[in-house]
N, C-alpha and C. Protein backbone atom coordinates (compact mmCIF):
# COMPACT_ATOMS: atom_id res chain seq x y z
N UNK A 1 13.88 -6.75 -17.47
CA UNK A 1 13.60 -5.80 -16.39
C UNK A 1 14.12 -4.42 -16.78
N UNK A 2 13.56 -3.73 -16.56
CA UNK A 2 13.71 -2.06 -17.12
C UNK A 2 14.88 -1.42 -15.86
N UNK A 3 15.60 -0.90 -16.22
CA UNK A 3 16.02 0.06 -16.14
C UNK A 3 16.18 1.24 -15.12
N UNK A 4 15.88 2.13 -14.43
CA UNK A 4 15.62 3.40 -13.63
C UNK A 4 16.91 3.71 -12.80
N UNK A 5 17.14 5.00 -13.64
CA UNK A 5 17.70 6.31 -12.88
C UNK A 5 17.73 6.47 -11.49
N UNK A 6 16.68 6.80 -11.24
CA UNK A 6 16.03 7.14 -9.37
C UNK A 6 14.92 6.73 -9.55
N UNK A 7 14.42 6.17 -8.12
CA UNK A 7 13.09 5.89 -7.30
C UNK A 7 12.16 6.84 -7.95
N UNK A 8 12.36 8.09 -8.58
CA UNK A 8 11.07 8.61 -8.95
C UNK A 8 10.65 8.57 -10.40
N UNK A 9 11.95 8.20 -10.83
CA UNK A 9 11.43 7.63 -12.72
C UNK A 9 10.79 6.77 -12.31
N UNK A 10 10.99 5.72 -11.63
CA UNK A 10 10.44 4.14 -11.45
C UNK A 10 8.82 4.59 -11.11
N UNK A 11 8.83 5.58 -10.26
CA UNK A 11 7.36 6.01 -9.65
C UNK A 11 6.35 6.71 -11.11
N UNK A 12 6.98 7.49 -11.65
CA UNK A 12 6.27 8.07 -12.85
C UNK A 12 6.17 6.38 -13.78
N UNK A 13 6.98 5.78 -13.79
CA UNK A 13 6.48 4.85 -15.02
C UNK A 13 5.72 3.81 -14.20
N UNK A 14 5.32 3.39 -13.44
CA UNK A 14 4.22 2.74 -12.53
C UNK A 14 3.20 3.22 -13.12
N UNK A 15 3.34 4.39 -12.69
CA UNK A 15 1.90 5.52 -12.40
C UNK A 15 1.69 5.64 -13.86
N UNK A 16 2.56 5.77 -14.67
CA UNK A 16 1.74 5.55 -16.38
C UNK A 16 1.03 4.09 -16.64
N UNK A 17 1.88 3.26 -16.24
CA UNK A 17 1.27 2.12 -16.25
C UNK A 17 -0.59 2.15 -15.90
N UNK A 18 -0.35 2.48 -14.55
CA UNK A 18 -1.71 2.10 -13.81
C UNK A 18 -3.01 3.00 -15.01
N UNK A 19 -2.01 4.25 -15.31
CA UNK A 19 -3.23 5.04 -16.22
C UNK A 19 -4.03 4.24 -17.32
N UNK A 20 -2.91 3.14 -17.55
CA UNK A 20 -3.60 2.00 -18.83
C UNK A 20 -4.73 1.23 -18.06
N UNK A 21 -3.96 0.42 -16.97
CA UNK A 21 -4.66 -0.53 -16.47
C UNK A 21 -4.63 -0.42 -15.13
N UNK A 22 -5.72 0.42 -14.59
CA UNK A 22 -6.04 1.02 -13.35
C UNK A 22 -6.17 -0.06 -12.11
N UNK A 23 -6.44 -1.58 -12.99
CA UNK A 23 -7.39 -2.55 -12.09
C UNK A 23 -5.80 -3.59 -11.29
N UNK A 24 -4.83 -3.35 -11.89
CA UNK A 24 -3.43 -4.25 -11.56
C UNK A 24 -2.91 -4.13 -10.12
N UNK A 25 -3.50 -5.27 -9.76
CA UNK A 25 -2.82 -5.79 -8.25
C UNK A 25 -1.37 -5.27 -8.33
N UNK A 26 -0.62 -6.13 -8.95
CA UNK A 26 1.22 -5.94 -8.70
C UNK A 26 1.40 -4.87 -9.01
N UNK A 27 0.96 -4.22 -10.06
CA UNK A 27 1.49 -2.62 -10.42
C UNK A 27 1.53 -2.16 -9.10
N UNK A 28 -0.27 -1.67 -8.47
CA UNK A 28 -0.22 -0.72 -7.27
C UNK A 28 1.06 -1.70 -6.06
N UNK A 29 1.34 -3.08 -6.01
CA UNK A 29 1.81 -3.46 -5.07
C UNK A 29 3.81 -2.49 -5.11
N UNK A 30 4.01 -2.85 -6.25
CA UNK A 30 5.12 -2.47 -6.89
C UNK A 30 5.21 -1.53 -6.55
N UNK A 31 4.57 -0.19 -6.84
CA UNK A 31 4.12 0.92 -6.36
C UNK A 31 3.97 1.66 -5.03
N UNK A 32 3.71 0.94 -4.02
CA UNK A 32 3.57 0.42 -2.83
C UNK A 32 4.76 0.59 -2.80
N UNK A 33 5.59 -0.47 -2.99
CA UNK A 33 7.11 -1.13 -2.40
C UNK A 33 8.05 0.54 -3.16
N UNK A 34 8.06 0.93 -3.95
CA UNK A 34 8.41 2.30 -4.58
C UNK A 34 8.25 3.47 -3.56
N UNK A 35 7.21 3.26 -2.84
CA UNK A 35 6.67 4.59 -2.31
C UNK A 35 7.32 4.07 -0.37
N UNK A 36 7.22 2.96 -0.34
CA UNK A 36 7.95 2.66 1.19
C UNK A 36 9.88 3.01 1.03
N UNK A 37 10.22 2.75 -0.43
CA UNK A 37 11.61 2.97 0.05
C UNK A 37 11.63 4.65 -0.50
N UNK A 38 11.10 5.50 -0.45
CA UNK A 38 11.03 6.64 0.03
C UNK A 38 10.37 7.17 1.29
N UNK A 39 10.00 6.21 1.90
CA UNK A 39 9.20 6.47 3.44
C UNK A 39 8.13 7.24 3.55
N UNK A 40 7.57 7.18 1.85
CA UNK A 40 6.30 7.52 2.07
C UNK A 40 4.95 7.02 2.27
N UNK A 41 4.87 6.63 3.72
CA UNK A 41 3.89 5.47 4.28
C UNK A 41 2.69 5.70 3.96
N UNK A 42 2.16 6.82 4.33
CA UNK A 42 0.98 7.48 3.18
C UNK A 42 0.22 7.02 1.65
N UNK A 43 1.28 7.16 1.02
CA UNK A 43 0.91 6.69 -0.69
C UNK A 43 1.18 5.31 -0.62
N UNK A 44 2.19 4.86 0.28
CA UNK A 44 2.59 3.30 0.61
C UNK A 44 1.13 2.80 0.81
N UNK A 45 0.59 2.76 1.68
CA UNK A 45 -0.90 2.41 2.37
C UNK A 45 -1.65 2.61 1.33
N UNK A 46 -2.06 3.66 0.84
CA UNK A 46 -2.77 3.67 -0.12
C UNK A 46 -2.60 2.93 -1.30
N UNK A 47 -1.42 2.26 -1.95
CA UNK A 47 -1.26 1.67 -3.26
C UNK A 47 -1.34 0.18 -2.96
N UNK A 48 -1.09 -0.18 -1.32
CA UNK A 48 -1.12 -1.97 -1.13
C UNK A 48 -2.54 -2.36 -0.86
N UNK A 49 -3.37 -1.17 -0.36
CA UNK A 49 -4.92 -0.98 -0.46
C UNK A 49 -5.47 -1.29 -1.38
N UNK A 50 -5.18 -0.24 -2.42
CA UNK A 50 -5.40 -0.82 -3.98
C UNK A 50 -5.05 -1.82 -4.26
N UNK A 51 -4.03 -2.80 -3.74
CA UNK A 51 -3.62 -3.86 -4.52
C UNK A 51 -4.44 -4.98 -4.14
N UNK A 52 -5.09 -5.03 -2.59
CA UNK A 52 -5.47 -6.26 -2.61
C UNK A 52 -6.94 -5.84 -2.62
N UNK A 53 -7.36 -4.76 -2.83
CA UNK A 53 -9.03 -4.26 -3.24
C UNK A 53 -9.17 -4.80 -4.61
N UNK A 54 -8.20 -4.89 -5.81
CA UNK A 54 -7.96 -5.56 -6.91
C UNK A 54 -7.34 -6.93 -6.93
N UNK A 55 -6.30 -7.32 -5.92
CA UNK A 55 -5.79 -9.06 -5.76
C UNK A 55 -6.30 -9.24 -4.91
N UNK A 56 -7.42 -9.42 -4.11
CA UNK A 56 -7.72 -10.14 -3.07
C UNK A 56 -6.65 -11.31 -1.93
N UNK A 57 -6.39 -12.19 -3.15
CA UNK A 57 -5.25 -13.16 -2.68
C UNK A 57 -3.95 -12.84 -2.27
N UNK A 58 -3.56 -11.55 -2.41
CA UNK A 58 -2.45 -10.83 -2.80
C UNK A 58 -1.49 -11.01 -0.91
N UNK A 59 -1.06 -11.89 -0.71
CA UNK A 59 -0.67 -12.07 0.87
C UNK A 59 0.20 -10.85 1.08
N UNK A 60 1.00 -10.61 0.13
CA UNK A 60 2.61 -9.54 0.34
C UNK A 60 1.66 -8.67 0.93
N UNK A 61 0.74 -8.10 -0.03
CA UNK A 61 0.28 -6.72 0.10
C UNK A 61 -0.44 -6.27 1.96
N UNK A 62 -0.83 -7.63 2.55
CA UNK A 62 -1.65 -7.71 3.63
C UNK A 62 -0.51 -7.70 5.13
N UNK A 63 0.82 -7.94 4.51
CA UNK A 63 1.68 -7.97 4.93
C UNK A 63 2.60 -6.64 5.16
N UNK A 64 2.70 -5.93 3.51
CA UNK A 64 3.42 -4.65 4.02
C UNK A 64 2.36 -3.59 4.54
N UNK A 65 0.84 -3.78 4.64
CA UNK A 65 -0.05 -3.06 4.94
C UNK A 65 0.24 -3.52 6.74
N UNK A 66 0.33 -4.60 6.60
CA UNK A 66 1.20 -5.07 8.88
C UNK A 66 1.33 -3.88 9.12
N UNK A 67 3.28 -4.02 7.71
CA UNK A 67 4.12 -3.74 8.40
C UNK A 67 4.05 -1.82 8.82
N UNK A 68 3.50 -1.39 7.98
CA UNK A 68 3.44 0.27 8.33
C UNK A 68 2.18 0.62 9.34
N UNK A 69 1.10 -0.29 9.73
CA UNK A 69 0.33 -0.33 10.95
C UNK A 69 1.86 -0.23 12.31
N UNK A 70 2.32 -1.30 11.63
CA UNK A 70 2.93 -1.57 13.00
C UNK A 70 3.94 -0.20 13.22
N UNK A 71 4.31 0.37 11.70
CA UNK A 71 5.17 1.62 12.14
C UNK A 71 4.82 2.69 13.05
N UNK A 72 3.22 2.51 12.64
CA UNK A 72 2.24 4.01 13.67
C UNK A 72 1.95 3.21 14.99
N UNK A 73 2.80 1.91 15.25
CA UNK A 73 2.41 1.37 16.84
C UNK A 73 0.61 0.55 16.78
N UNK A 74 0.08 0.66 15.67
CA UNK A 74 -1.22 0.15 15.73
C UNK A 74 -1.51 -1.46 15.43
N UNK A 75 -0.73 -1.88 16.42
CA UNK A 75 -0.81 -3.23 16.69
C UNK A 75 -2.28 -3.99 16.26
N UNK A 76 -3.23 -4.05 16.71
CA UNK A 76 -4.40 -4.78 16.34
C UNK A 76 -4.44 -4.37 14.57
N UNK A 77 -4.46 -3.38 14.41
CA UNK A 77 -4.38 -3.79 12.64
C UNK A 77 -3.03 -4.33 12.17
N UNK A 78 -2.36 -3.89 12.50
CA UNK A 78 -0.75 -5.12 12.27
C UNK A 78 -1.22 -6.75 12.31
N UNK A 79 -1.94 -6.55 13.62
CA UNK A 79 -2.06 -8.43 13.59
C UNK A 79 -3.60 -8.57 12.69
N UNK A 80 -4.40 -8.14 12.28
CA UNK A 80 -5.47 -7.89 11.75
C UNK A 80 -5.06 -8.02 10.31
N UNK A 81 -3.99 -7.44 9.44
CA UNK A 81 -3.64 -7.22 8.27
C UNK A 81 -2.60 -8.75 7.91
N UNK A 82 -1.96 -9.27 8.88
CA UNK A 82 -1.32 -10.05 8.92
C UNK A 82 -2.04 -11.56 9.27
N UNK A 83 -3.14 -11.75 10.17
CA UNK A 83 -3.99 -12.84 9.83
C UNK A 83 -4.61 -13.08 8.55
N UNK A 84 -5.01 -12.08 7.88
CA UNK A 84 -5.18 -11.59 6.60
C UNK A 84 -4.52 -12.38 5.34
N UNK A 85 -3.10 -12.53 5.93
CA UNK A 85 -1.92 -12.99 4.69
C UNK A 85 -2.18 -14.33 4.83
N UNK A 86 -2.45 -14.85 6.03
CA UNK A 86 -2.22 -16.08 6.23
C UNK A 86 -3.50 -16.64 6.01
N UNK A 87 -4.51 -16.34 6.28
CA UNK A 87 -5.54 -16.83 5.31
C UNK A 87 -5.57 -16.82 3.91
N UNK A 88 -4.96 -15.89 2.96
CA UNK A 88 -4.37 -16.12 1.62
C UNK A 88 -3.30 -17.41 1.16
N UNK A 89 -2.43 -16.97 2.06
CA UNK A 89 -1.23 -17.96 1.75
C UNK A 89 -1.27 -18.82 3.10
N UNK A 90 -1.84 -19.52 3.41
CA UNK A 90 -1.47 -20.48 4.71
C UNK A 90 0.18 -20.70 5.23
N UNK A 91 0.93 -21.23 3.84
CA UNK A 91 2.42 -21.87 4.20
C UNK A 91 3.44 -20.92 4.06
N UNK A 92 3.01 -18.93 3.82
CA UNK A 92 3.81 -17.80 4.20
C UNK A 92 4.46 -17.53 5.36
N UNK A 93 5.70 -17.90 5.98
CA UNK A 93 6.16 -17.68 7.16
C UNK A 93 6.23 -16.54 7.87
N UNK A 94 6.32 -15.64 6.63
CA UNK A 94 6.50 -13.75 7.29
C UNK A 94 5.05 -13.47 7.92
N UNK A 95 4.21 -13.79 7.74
CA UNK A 95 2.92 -13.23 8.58
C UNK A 95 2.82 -13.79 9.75
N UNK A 96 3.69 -15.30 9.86
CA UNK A 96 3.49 -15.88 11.12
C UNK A 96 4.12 -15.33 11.97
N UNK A 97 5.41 -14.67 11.41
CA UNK A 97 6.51 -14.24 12.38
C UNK A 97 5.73 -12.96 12.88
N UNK A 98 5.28 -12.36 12.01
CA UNK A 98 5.01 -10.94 12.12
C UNK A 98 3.81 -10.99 13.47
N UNK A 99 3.05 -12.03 13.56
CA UNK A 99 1.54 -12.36 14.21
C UNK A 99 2.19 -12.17 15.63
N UNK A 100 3.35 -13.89 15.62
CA UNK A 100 4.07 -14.00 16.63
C UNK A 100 5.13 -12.81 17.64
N UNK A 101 5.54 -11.85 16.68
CA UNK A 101 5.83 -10.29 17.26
C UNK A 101 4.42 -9.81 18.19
N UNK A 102 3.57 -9.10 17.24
CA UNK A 102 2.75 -8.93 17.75
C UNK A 102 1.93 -9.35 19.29
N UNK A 103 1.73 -10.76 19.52
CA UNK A 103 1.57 -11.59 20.34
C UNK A 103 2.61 -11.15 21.45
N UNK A 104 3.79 -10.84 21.06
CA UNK A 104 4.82 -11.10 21.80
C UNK A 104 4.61 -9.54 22.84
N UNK A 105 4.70 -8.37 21.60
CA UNK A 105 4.36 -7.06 21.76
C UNK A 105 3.38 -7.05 23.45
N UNK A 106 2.40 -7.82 22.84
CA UNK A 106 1.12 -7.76 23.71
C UNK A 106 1.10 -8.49 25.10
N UNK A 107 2.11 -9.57 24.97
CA UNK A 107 2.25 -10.14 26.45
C UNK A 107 2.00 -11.26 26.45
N UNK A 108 1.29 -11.93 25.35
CA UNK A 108 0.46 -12.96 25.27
C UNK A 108 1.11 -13.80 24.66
N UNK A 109 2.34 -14.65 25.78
CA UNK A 109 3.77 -15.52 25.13
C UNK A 109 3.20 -16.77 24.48
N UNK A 110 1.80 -17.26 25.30
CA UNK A 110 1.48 -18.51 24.83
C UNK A 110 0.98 -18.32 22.94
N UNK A 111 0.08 -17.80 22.86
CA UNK A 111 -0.18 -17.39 21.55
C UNK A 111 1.16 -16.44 20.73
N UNK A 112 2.02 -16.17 21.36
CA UNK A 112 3.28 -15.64 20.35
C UNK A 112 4.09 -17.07 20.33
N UNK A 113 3.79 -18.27 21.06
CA UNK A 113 5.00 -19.17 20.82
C UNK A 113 4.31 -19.94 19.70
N UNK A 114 3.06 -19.75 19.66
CA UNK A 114 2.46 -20.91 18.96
C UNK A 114 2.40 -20.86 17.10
N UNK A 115 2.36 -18.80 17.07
CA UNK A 115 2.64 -18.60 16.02
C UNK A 115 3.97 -18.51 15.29
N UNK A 116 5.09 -18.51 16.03
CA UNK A 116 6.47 -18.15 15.81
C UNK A 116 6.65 -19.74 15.14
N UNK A 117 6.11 -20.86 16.37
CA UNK A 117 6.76 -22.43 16.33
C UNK A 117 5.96 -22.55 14.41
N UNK A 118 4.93 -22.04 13.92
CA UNK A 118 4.83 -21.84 12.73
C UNK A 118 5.19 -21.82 11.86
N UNK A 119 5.48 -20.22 11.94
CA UNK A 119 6.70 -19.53 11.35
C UNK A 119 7.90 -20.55 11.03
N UNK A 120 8.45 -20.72 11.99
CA UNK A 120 10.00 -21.67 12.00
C UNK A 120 9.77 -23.20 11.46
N UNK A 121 8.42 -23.60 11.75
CA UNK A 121 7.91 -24.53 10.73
C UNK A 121 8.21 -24.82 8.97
N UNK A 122 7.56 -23.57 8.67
CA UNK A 122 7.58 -23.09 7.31
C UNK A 122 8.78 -22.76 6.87
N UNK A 123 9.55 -21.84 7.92
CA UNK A 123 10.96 -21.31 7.28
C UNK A 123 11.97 -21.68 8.43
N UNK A 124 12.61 -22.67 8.36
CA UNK A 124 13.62 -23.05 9.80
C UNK A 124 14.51 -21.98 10.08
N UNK A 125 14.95 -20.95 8.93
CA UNK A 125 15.79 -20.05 8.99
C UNK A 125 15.71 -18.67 8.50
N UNK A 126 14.33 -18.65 9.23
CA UNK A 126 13.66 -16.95 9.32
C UNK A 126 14.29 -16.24 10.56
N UNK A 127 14.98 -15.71 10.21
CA UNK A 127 16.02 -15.16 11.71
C UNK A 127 15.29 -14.31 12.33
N UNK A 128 14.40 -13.64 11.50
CA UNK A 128 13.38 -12.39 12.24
C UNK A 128 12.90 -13.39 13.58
N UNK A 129 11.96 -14.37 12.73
CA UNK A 129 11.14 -15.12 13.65
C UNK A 129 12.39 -16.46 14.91
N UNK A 130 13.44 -16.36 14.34
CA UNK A 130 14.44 -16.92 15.87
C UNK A 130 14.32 -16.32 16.50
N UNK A 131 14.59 -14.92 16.37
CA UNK A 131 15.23 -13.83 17.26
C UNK A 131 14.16 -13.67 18.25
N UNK A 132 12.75 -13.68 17.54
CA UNK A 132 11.39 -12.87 18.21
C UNK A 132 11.23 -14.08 19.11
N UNK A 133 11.55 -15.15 18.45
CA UNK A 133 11.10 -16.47 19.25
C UNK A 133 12.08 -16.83 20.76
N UNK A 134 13.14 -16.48 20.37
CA UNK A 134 14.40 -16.68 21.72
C UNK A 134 13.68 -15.49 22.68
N UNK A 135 13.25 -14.39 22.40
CA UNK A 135 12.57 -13.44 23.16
C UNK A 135 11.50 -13.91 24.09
N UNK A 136 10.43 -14.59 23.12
CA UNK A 136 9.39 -15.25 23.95
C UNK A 136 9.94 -16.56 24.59
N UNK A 137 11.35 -16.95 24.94
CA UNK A 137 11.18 -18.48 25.29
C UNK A 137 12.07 -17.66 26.89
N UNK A 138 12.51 -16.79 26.43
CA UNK A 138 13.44 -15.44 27.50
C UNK A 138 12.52 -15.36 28.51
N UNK A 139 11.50 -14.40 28.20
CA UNK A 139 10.33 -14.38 28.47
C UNK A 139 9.39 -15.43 29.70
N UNK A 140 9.46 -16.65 28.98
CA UNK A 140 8.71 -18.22 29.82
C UNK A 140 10.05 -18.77 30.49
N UNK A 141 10.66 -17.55 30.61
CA UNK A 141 12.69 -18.35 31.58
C UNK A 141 12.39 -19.46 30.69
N UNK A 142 12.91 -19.68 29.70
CA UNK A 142 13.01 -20.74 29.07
C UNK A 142 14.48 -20.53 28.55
N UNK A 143 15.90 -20.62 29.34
CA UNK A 143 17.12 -19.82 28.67
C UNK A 143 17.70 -20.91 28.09
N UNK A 144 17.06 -22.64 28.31
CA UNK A 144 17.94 -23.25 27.14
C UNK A 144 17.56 -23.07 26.01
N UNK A 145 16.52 -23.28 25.86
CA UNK A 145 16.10 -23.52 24.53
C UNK A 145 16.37 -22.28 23.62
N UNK A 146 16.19 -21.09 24.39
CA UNK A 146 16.95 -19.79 23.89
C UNK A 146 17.85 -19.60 23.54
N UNK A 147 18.84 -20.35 24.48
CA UNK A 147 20.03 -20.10 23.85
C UNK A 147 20.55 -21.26 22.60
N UNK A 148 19.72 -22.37 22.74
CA UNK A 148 20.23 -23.62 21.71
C UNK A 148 19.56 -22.57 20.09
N UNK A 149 18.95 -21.81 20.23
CA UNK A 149 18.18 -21.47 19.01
C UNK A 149 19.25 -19.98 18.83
N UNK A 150 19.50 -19.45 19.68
CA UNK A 150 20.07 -18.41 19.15
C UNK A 150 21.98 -18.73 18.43
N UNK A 151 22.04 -19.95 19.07
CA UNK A 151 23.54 -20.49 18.75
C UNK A 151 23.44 -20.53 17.24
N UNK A 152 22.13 -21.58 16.69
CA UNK A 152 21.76 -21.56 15.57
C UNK A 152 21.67 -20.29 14.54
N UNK A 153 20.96 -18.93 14.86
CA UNK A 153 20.25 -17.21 14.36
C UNK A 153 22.18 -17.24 14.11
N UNK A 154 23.11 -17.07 15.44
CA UNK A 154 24.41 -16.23 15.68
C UNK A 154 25.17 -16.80 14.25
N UNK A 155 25.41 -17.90 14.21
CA UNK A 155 25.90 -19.17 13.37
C UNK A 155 25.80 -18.76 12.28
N UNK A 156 24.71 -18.57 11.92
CA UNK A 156 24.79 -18.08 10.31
C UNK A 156 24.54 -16.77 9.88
N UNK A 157 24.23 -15.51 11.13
CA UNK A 157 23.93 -14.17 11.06
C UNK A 157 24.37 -13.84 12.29
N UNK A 158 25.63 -13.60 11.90
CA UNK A 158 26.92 -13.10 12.86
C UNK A 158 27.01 -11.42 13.31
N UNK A 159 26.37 -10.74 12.31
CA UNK A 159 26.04 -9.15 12.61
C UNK A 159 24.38 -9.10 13.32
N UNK A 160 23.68 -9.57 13.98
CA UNK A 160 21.97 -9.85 14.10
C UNK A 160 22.51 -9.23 15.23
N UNK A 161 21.67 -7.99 15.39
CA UNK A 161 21.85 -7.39 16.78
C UNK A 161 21.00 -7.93 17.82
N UNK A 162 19.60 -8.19 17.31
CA UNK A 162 18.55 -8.71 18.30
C UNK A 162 18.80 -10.36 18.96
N UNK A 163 19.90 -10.78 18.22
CA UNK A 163 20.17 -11.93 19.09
C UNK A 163 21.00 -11.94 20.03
N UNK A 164 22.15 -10.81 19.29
CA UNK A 164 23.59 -11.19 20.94
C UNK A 164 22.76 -10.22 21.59
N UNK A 165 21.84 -9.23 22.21
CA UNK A 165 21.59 -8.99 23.10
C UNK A 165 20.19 -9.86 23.68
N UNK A 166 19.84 -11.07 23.15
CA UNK A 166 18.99 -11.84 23.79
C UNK A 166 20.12 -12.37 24.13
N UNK A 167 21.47 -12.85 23.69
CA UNK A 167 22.15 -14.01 23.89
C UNK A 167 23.09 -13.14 25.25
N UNK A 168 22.96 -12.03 25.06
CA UNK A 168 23.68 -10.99 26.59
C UNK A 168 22.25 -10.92 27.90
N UNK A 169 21.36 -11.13 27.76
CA UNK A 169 19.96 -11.43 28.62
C UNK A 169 20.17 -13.00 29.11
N UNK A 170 20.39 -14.17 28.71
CA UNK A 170 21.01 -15.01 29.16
C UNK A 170 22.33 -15.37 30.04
N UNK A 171 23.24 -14.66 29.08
CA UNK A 171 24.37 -14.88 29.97
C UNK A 171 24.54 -13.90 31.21
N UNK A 172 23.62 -12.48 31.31
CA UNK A 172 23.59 -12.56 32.69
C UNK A 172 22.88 -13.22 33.19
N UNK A 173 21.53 -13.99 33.19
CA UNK A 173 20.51 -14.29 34.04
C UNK A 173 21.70 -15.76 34.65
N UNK A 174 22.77 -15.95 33.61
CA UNK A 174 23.32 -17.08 34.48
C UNK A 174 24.37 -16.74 35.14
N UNK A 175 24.57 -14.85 35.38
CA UNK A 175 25.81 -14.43 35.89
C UNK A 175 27.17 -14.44 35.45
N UNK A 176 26.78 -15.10 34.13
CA UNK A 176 28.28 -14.75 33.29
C UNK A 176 28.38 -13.01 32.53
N UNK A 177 28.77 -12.14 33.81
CA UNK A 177 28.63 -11.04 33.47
C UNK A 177 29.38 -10.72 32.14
N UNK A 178 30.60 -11.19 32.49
CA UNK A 178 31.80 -10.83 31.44
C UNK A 178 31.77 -11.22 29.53
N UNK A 179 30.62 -12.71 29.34
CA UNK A 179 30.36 -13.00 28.46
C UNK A 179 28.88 -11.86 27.92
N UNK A 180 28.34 -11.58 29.08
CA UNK A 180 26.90 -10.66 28.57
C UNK A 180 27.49 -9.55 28.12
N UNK A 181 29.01 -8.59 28.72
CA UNK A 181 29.25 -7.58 27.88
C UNK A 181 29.91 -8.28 26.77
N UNK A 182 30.18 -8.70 26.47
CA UNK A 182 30.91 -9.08 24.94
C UNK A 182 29.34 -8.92 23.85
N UNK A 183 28.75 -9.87 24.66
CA UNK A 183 27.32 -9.75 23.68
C UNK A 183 26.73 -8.56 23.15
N UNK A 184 26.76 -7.56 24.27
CA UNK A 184 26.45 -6.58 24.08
C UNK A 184 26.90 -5.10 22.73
N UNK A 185 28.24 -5.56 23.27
CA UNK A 185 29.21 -4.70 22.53
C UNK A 185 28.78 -5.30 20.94
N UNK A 186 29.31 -6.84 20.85
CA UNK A 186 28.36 -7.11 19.82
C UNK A 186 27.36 -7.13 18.96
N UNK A 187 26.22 -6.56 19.85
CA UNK A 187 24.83 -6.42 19.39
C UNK A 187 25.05 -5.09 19.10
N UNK A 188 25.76 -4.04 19.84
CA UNK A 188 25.83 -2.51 19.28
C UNK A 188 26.50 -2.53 18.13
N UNK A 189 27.81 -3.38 18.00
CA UNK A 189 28.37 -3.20 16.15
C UNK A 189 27.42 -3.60 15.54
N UNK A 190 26.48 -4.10 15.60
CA UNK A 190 25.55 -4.33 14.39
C UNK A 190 24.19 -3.72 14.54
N UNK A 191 24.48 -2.58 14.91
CA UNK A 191 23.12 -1.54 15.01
C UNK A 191 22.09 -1.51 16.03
N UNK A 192 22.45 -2.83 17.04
CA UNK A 192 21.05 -2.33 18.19
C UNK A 192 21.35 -1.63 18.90
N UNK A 193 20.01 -0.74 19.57
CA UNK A 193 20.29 -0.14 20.54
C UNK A 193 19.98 -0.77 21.93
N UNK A 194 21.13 -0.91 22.84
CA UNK A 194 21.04 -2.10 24.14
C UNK A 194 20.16 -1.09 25.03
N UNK A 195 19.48 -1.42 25.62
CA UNK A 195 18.67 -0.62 26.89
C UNK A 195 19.85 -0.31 27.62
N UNK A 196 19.81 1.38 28.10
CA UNK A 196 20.77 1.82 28.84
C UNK A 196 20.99 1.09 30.14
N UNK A 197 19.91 0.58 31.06
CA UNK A 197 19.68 0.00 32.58
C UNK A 197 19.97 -1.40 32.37
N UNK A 198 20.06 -2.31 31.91
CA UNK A 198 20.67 -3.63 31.24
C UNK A 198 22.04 -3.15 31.22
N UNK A 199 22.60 -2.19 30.20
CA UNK A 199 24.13 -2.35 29.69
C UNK A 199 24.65 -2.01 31.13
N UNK A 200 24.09 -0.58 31.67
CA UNK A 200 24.98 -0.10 33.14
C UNK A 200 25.20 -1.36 34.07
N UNK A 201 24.00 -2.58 34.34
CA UNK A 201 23.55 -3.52 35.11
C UNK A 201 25.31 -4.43 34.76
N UNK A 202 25.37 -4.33 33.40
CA UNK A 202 26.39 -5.61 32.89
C UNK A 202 27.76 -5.02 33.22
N UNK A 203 27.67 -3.50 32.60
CA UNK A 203 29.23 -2.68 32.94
C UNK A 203 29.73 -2.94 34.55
N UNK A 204 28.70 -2.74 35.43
CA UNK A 204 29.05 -2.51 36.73
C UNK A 204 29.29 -3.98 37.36
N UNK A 205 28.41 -4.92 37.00
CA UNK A 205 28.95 -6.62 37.37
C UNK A 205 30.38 -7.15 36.43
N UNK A 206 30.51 -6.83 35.66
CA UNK A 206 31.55 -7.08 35.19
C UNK A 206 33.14 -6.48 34.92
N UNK A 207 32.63 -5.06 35.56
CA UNK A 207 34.01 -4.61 35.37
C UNK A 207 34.67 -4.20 33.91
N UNK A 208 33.60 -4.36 33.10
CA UNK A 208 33.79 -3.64 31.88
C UNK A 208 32.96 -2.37 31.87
């Protein structure tokens, strides 16, 4: 494996590459993945385009093409780009999870549970797809099974912000105010942001 300075040597020697062999799925995918960790979604889109206009089969590529739909909020091509993967790769869990978001996004819990229960099929310990999944079971008041699955996400991903504040959405709905702020506080050390009208809801029942 070669070498690179910065993200933009890596980008110039791609881009010599492709000048040889214009037709290379992984190059443009590579390329792709180069141009997203500079946040340039733009050339990003354009190089995973190329990749599966040349790999057809190419699931990743149908996947990070989701994931930057989903950055501009354009859900139907998110789930559009992501049925996509899974017709490539059937037994890929990330497109299921990603479908099952989507689904979830949209309201439509029955079709987000069906793709998530998938997902967690394929990968028992895709935490994306716990987290999204304790959401939709939140969602159908379903707070055991929510919480038996998030015990599991917490257990082995102890910083996951999107779970202690599903797992703080439970423990108030059962009025354990005092355990929902702990969750909370929790879910903020590890980067989420708690909905302001939730946290005030928990501060003021609990006395924290």
């Amino acid at each position: 494996m070669e070498q690179f300075d910065n993200i933009d040597d890596y980008i110039a020697d791609l881009k010599s590459k492709l000048r040889d062999n214009p037709t290379c799925g992984n190059t443009h995918y590579n390329l792709g993945v180069a141009y997203l960790s500079r946040r340039d979604f733009l050339e990003a889109e354009r190089e995973f385009l190329d990749a599966v206009a040349h790999s057809p089969r190419m699931a990743e590529a149908y996947v990070q093409l989701g994931g930057i739909a989903l950055q501009r909020g354009d859900m139907e091509s998110c789930l559009s780009y992501n049925v996509q993967a899974t017709q490539q790769r059937p037994f890929f869990a990330v497109p299921w999870g990603n479908i099952g978001f989507v689904y979830m996004q949209q309201g439509d819990n029955d079709k987000a549970h069906k793709s998530l229960k998938k997902a967690l099929k394929l990968d028992p310990d895709f935490a994306q797809a716990q987290a999204t999944m304790s959401s939709v079971l939140i969602a159908m008041n379903d707070f055991e099974e929510a919480d038996k699955l998030l015990k599991t996400l917490l257990e082995k991903h102890a910083h996951f912000g999107p779970g202690w504040n599903n797992k703080a959405i439970i423990e108030a709905e059962r009025g354990n105010w005092g355990e929902a702020a702990v969750c909370i506080r929790k879910a903020e050390e590890s980067g989420f942001d708690v909905p302001e009208d939730f946290k005030r809801e928990v501060e003021e029942k609990s006395g924290n």
